[in-house]
Protein backbone atom coordinates (compact mmCIF):
# COMPACT_ATOMS: atom_id res chain seq x y z
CA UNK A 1 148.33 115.12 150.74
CA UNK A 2 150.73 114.11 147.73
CA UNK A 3 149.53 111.04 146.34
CA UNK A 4 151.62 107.64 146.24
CA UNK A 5 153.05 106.13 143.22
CA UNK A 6 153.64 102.44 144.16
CA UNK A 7 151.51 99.90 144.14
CA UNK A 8 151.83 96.20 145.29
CA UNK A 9 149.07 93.51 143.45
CA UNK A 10 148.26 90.11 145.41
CA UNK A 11 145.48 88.10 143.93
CA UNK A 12 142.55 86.50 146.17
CA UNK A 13 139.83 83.85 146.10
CA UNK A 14 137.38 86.77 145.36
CA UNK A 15 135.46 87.09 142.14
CA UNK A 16 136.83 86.91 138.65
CA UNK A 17 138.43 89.98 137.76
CA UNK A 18 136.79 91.93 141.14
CA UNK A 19 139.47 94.41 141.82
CA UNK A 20 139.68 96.95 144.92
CA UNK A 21 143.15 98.86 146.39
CA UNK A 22 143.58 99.69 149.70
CA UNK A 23 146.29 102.85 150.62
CA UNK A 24 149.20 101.99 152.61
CA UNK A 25 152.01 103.67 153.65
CA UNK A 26 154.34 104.92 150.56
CA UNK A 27 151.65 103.27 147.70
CA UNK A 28 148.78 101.32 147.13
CA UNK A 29 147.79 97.24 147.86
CA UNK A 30 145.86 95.98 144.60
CA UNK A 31 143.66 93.25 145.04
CA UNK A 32 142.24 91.46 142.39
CA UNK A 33 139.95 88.59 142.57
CA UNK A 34 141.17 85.51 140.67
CA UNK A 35 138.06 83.31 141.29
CA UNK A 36 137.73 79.79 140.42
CA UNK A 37 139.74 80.39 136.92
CA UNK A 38 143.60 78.49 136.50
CA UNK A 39 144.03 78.80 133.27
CA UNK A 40 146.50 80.69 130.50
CA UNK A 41 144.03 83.15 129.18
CA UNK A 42 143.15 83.58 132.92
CA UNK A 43 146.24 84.27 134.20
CA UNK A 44 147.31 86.99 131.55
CA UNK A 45 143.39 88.51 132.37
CA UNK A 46 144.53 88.47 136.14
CA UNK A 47 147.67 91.28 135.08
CA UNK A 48 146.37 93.10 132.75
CA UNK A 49 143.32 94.04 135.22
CA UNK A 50 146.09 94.37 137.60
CA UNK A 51 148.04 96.67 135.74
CA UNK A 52 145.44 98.54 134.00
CA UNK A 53 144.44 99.44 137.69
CA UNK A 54 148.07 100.62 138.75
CA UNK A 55 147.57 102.90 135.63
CA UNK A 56 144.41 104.54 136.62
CA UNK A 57 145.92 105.14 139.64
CA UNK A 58 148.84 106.92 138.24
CA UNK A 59 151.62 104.54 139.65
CA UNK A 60 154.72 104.62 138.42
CA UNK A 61 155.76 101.44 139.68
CA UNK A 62 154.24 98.00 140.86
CA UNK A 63 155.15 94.49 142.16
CA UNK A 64 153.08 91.69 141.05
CA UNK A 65 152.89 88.50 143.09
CA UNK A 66 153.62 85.55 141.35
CA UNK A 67 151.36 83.51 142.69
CA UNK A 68 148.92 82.67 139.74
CA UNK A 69 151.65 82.58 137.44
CA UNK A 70 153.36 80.31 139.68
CA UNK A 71 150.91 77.43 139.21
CA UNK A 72 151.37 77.52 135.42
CA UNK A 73 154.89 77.06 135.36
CA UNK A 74 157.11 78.68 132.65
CA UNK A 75 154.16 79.62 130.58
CA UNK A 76 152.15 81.16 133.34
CA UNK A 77 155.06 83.63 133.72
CA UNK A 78 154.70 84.43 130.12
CA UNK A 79 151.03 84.99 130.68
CA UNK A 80 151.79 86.87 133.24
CA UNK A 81 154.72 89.18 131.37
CA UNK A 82 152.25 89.59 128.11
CA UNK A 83 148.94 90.49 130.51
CA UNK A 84 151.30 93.21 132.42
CA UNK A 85 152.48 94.48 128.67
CA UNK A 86 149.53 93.81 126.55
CA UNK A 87 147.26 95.57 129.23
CA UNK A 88 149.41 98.64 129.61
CA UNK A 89 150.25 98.99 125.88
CA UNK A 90 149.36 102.11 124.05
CA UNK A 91 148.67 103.38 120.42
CA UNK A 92 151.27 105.98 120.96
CA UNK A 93 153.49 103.35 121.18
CA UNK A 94 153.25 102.95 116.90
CA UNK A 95 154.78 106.31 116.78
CA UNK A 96 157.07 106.27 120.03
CA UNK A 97 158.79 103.01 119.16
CA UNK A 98 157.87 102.04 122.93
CA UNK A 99 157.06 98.43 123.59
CA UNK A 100 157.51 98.63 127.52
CA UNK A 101 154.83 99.33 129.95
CA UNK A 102 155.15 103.59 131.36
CA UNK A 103 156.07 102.07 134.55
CA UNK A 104 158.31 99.97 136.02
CA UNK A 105 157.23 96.46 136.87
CA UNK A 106 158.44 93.70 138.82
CA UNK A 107 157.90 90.41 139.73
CA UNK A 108 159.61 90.01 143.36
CA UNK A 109 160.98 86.20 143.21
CA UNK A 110 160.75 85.19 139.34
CA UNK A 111 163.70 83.10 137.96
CA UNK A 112 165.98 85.72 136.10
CA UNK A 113 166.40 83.30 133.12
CA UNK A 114 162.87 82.39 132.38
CA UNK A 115 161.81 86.35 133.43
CA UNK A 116 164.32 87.27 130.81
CA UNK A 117 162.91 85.03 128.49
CA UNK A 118 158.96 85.97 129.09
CA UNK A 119 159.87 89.68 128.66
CA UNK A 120 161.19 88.69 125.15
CA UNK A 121 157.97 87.33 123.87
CA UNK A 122 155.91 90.28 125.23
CA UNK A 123 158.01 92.37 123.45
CA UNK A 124 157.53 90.79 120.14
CA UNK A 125 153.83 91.07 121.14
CA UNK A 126 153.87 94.38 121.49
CA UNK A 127 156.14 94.99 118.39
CA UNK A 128 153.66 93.36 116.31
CA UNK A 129 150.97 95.53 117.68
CA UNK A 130 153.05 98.44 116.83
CA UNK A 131 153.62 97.72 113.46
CA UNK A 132 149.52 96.92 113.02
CA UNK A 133 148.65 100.33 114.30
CA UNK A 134 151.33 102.44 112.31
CA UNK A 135 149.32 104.46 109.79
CA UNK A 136 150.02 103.20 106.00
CA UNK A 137 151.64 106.51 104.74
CA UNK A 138 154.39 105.72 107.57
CA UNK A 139 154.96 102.20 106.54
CA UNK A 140 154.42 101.61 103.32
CA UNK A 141 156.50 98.29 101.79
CA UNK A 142 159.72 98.88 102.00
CA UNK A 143 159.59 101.08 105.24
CA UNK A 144 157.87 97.71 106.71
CA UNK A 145 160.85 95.78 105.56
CA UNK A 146 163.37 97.74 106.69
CA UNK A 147 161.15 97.60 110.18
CA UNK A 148 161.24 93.53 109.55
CA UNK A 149 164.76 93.54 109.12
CA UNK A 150 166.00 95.77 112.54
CA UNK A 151 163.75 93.25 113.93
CA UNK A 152 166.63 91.28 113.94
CA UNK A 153 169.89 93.56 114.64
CA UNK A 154 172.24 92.00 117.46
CA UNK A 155 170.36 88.58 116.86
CA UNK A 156 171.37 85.50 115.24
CA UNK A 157 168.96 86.21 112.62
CA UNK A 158 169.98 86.28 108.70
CA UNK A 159 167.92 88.60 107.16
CA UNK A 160 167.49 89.17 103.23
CA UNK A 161 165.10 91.36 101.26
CA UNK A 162 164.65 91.19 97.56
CA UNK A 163 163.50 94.26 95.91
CA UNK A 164 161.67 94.85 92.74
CA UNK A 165 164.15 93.47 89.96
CA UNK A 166 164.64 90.38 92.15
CA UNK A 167 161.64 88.99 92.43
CA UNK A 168 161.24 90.01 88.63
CA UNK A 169 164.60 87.91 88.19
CA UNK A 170 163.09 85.10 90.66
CA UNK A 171 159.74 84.90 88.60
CA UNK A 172 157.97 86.05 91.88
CA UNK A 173 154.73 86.71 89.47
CA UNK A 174 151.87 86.51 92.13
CA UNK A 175 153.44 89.25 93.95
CA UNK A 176 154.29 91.39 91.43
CA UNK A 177 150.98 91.31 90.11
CA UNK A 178 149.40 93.06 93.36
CA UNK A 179 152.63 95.14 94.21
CA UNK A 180 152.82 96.80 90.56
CA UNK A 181 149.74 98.61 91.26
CA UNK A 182 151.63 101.31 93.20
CA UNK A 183 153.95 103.09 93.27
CA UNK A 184 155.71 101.75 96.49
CA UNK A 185 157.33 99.10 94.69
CA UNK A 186 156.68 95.55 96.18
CA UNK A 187 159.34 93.55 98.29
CA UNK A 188 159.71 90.19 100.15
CA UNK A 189 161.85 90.10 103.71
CA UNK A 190 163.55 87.02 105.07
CA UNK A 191 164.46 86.31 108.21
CA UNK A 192 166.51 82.83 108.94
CA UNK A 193 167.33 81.57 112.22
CA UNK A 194 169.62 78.49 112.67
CA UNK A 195 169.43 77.18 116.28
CA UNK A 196 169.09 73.65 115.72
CA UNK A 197 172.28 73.11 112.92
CA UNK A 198 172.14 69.26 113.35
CA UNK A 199 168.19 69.17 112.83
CA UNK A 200 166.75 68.44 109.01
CA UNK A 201 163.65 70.01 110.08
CA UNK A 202 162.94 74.35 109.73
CA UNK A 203 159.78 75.16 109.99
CA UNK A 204 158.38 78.34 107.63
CA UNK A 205 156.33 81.31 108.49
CA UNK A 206 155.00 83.08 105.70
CA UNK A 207 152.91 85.79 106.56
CA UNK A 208 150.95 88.29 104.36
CA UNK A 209 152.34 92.00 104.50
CA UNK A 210 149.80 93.47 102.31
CA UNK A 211 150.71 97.55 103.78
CA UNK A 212 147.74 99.29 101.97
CA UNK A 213 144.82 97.30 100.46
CA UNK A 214 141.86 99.16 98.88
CA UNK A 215 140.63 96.16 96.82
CA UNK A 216 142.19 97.24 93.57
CA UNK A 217 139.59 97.52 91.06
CA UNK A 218 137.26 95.30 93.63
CA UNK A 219 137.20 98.66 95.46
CA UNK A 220 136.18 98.10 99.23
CA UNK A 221 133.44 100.33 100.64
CA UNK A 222 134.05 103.23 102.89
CA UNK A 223 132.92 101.82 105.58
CA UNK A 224 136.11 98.69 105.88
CA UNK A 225 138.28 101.22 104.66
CA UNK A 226 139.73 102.37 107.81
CA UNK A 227 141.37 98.70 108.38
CA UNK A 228 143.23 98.45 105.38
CA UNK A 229 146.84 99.61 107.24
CA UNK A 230 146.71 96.69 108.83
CA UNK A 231 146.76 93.72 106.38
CA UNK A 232 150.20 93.09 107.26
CA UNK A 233 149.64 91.79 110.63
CA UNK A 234 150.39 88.10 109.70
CA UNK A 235 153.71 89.64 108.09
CA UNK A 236 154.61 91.30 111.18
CA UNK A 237 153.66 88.07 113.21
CA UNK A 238 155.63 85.61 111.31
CA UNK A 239 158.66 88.29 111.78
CA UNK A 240 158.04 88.61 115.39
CA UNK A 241 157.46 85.22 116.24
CA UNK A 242 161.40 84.35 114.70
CA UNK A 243 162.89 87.49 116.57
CA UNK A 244 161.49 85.95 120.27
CA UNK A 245 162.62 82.66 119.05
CA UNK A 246 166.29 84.27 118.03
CA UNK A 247 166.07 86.73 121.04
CA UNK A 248 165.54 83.20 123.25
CA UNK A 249 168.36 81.30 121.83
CA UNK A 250 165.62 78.43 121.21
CA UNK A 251 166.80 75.44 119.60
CA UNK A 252 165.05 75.22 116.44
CA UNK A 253 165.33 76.52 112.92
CA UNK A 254 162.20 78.47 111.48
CA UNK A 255 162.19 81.19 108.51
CA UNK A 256 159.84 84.07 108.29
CA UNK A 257 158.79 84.81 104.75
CA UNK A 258 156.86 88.08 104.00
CA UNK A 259 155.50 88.78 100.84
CA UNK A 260 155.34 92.89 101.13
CA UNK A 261 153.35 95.24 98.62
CA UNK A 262 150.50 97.31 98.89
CA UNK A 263 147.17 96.93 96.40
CA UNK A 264 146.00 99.70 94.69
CA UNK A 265 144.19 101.18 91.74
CA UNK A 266 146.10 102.29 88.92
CA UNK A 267 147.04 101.85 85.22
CA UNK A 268 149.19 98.88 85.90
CA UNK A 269 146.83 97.31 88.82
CA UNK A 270 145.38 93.27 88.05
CA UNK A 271 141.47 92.95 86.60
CA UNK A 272 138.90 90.72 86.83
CA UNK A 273 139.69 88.19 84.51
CA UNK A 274 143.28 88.03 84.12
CA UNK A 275 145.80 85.11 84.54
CA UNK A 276 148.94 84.66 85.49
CA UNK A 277 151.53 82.27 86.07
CA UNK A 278 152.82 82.15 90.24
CA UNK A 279 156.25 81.37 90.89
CA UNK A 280 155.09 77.11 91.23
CA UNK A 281 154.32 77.14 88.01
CA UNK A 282 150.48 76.87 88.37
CA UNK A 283 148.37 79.31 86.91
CA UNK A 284 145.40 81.51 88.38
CA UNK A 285 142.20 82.77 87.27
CA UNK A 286 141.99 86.44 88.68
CA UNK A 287 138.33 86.79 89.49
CA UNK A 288 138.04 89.41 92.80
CA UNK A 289 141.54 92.18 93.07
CA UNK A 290 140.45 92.18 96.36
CA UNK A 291 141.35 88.51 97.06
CA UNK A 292 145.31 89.68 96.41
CA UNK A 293 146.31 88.15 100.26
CA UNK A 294 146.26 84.51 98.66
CA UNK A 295 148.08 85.60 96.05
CA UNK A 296 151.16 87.09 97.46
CA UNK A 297 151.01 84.09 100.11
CA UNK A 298 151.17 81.55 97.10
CA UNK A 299 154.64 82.45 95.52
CA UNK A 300 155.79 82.79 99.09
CA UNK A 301 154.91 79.47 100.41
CA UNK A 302 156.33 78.11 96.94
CA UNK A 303 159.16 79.51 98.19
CA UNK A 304 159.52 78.25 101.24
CA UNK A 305 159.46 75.33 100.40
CA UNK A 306 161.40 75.52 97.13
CA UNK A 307 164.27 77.52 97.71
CA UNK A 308 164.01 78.00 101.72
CA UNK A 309 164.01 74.26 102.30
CA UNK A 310 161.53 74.33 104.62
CA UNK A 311 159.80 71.06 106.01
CA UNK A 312 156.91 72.45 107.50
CA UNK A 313 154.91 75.36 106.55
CA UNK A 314 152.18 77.65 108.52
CA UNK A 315 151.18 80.34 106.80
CA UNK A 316 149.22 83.51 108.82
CA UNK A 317 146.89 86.18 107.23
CA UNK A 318 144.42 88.42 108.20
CA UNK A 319 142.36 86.73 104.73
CA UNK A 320 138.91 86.96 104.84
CA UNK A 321 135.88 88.82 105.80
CA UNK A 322 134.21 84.88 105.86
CA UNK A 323 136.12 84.32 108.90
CA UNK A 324 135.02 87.11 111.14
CA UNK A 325 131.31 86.13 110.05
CA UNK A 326 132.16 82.74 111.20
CA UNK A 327 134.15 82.77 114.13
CA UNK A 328 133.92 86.84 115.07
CA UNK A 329 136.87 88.73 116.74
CA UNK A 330 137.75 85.68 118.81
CA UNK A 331 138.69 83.02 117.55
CA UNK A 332 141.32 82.27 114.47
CA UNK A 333 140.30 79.82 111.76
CA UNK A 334 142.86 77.36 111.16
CA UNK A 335 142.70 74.93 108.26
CA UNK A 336 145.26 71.81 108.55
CA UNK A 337 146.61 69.49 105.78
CA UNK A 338 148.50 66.99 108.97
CA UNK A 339 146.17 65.86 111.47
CA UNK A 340 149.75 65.64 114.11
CA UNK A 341 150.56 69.35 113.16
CA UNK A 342 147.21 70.54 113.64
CA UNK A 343 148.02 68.43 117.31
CA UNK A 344 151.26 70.42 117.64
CA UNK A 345 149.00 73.70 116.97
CA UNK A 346 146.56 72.53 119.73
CA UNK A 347 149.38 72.15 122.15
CA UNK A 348 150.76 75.57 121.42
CA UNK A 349 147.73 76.81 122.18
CA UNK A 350 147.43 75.52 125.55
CA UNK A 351 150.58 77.47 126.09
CA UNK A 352 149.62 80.37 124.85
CA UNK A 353 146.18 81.05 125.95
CA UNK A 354 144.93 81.82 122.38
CA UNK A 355 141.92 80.39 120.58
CA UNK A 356 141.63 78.39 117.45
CA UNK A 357 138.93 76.38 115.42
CA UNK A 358 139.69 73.52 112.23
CA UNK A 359 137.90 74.69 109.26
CA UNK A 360 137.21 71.24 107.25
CA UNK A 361 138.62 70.86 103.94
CA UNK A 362 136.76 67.78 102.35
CA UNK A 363 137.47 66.98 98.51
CA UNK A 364 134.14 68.52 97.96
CA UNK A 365 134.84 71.95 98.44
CA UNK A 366 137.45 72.15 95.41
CA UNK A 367 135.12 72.26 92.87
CA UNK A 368 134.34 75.74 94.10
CA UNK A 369 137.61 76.81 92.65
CA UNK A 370 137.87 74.95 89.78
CA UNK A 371 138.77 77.92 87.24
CA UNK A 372 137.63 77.05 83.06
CA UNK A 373 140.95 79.01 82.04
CA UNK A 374 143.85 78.14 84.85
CA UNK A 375 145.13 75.90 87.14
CA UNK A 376 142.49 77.53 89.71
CA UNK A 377 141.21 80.40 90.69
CA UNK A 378 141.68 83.11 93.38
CA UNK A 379 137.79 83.10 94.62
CA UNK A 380 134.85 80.83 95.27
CA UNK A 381 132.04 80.28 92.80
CA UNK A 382 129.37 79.97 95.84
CA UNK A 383 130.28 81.00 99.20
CA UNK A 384 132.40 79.21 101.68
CA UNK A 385 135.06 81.64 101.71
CA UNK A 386 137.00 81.00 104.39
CA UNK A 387 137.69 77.49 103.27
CA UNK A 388 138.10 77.90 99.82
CA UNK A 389 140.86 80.72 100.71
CA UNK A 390 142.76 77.86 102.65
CA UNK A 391 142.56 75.21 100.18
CA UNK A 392 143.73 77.83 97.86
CA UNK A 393 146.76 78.25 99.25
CA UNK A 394 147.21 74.67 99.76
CA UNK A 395 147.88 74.02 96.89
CA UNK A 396 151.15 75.85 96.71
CA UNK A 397 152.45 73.99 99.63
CA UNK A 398 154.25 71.30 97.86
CA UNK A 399 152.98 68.77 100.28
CA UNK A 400 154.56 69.84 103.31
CA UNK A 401 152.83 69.21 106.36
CA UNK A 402 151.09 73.11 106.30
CA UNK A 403 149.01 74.91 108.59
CA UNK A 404 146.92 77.83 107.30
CA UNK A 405 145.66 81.07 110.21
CA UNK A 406 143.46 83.18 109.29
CA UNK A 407 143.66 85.59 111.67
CA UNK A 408 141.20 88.51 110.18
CA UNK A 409 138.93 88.54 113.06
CA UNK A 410 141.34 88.20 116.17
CA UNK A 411 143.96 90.65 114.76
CA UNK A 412 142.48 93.75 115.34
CA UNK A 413 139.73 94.94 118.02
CA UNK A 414 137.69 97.64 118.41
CA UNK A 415 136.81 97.29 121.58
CA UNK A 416 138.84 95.23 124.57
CA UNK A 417 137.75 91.61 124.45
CA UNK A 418 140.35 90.52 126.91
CA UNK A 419 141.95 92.51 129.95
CA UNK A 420 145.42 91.70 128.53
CA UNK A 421 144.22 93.92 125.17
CA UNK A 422 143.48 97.03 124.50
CA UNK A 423 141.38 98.90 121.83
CA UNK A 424 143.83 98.46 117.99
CA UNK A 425 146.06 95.52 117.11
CA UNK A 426 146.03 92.57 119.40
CA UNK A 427 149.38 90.69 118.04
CA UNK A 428 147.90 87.84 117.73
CA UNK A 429 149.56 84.34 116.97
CA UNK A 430 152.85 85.03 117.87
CA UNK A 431 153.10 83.71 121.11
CA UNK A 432 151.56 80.39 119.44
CA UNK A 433 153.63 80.16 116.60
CA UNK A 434 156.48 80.53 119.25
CA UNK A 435 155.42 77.76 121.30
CA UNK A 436 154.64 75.92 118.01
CA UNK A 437 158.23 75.87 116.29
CA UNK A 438 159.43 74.85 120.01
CA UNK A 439 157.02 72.24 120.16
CA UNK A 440 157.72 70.69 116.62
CA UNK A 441 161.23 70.35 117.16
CA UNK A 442 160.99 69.08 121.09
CA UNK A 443 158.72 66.20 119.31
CA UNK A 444 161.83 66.11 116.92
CA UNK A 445 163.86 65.01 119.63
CA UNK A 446 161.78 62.51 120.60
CA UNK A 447 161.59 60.55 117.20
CA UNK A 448 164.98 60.69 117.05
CA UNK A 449 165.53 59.02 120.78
């Protein structure tokens, strides 16, 4: 007997996660139990079990009932568009330039407009994910920002990349420093979106898009040397996150800046005790090559807020090992400089699904990088890591209200913490820092009332 293709999922009281199909005529019933669970993260674990199933049992198409995503309003069908994608996404996909599930899904009764809108931000996801996975020789820095920059073809998007001389021109040294150590020649994309003309406020993304890092001279061992493609996810976030806003026609104004370059040994790569001058002005102590992410990140939050006029300022980065050893591959590590952002952060969250812990950042840690010969320098003296790596970069912030992700742990996964994820890149953050930039200019509004 030929077997059926279609599949139908309804959820039940069962529980969590307990799935069994039944055969009916022309397909399959799914059934998967939802338990006592209402939540975000829930609901995108509820269709990505559900369409992980449909997969294994070779469907090529499936209706999902909305029910669980019903209950969570807007955002639950969101949840419910990124479990269906992020569950069925596949590494090929880095090399297909496929975002979409290999079957057709539906969702019988969804609102076209907010459907429309939910599809948007799983692809994004899954765009980020593909650019994570894509093997360095394939996307080295100016491949990634020509990637960046189709990101936003067809959308109100202006997007600018300055090569080599520019940022030479610009003063851009922090990033030439780490990008001059290869021969892909280094290069910063950015993307501008202008939904919100009569607002003051744009919010900046600057992500790291470090395409190959080896650890210079601060060579990493073999064993972390299979991750080093993908120290550009926070690059490929901040991107992402601006081309669902665009894609959305949100009403807002945000800027992605991506500092682009790859960090490698050679006869022009930094050492151990150099300094150099950033494009702030401030100088830095060069202590580890392998602590080049805060680096790049420090001329480009400078310029955010310098020459991109940007209020606010998050910046995203898969940083430091300290983080995973802290919070493991669950959790990001956020570090805040305004208690009511860090509040704006926690409601994105909600929205989202994702997970997120405050790092402190008490006066007492910035002795650690106090540096005898600069302004400061680009490691701790004793431990604490992951903090000293934020307050690092804070101070290249200009005093905007800033938010720092370090997303090291929660970008990439070996194994499937969530239904909704699969094995590689997990595209993490950019369904927050969506909901974010919305958030920050909806409490806009309301000052303004």
């Amino acid at each position: 007997m030929e077997k059926q293709l279609q599949a139908n999922v309804v959820f039940t009281d069962d529980a969590y996660l307990k799935t069994r199909y039944l055969p009916r005529e022309g397909g399959y019933t799914i059934r998967v139990g939802r338990g006592e669970r209402r939540d975000i993260l829930a609901c995108k674990e509820l269709y990505g079990k559900a369409v992980k199933t449909a997969l294994e049992l070779e469907c090529t198409a499936c209706a999902f009932e909305l029910a669980p995503a019903s209950e969570l309003g807007q955002n639950g069908l969101f949840a419910a568009v990124e479990g269906v994608c992020g569950g069925a996404y596949q590494k090929k996909f880095a090399l297909s330039g496929r975002w979409e599930p290999e079957l057709t899904c539906s969702f019988p009764g969804a609102d076209a407009e907010q459907l429309k809108q939910a599809w948007e931000l799983a692809r994004s996801i899954m765009e980020t994910r593909s650019l994570v996975n894509c093997p360095s020789n394939l996307l080295w820095p100016e491949a990634f920002a020509q990637r960046l920059k189709e990101m936003a073809d067809g959308l109100p998007i202006e997007a600018e990349l300055y090569d080599r001389p520019a940022l030479e021109r610009l003063g851009l040294r922090a990033l030439l420093t780490v990008g001059d150590s290869s021969a892909h020649a280094p290069v910063m994309a950015v993307l501008r979106y202008t939904g919100a003309p009569e607002s003051r406020r744009r919010l900046g993304l600057v992500g790291k898009g470090v395409t190959v890092d080896s650890g210079g001279y601060c060579l990493k061992p073999a064993s972390s040397m299979a991750g080093i493609k993908g120290d550009m996810a926070g690059g490929a976030a901040a991107a992402a996150a601006v081309r669902a806003l665009a894609a959305n026609g949100a009403a807002v104004n945000v800027t992605a800046v991506v500092p682009i370059c790859e960090n490698r040994i050679s006869n022009a790569s930094m050492l151990p005790g150099d300094v150099i001058t950033s494009f702030s002005g401030k100088t830095i102590e060069i202590l580890n090559a392998d602590a080049e992410g805060r680096l790049i990140l420090a001329d480009s939050l400078a310029w955010a807020a310098e020459r991109e006029d940007c209020t606010h300022l998050v910046d995203i980065a898969t940083l430091t090992g300290a983080i995973c050893a802290m919070l493991g591959f669950v959790t990001t590590g956020v570090m805040a400089s305004d208690d009511g952002f860090y509040g704006c952060l926690m409601r994105a969250a909600a929205r989202s699904g994702e997970k997120f812990w405050r790092m402190p950042d008490d006066s007492e840690y910035e002795a650690l990088i106090e540096s005898d010969y600069a302004d400061v320098r680009n490691t701790s003296k004793d431990g604490c890591g992951a903090i000293t790596a934020g307050l690092f970069l804070k101070k290249f912030t200009e005093e905007r209200p800033w938010l720092h992700l370090d997303i090291a742990g929660t970008a990439d996964n070996t194994g499937i913490v969530w239904q909704h994820q699969v094995p590689g890149a997990t595209g993490t953050a950019v369904s927050t820092l969506y909901h974010l930039t919305q958030i920050l200019f909806e409490d806009s509004e309301e000052e303004s009332a």
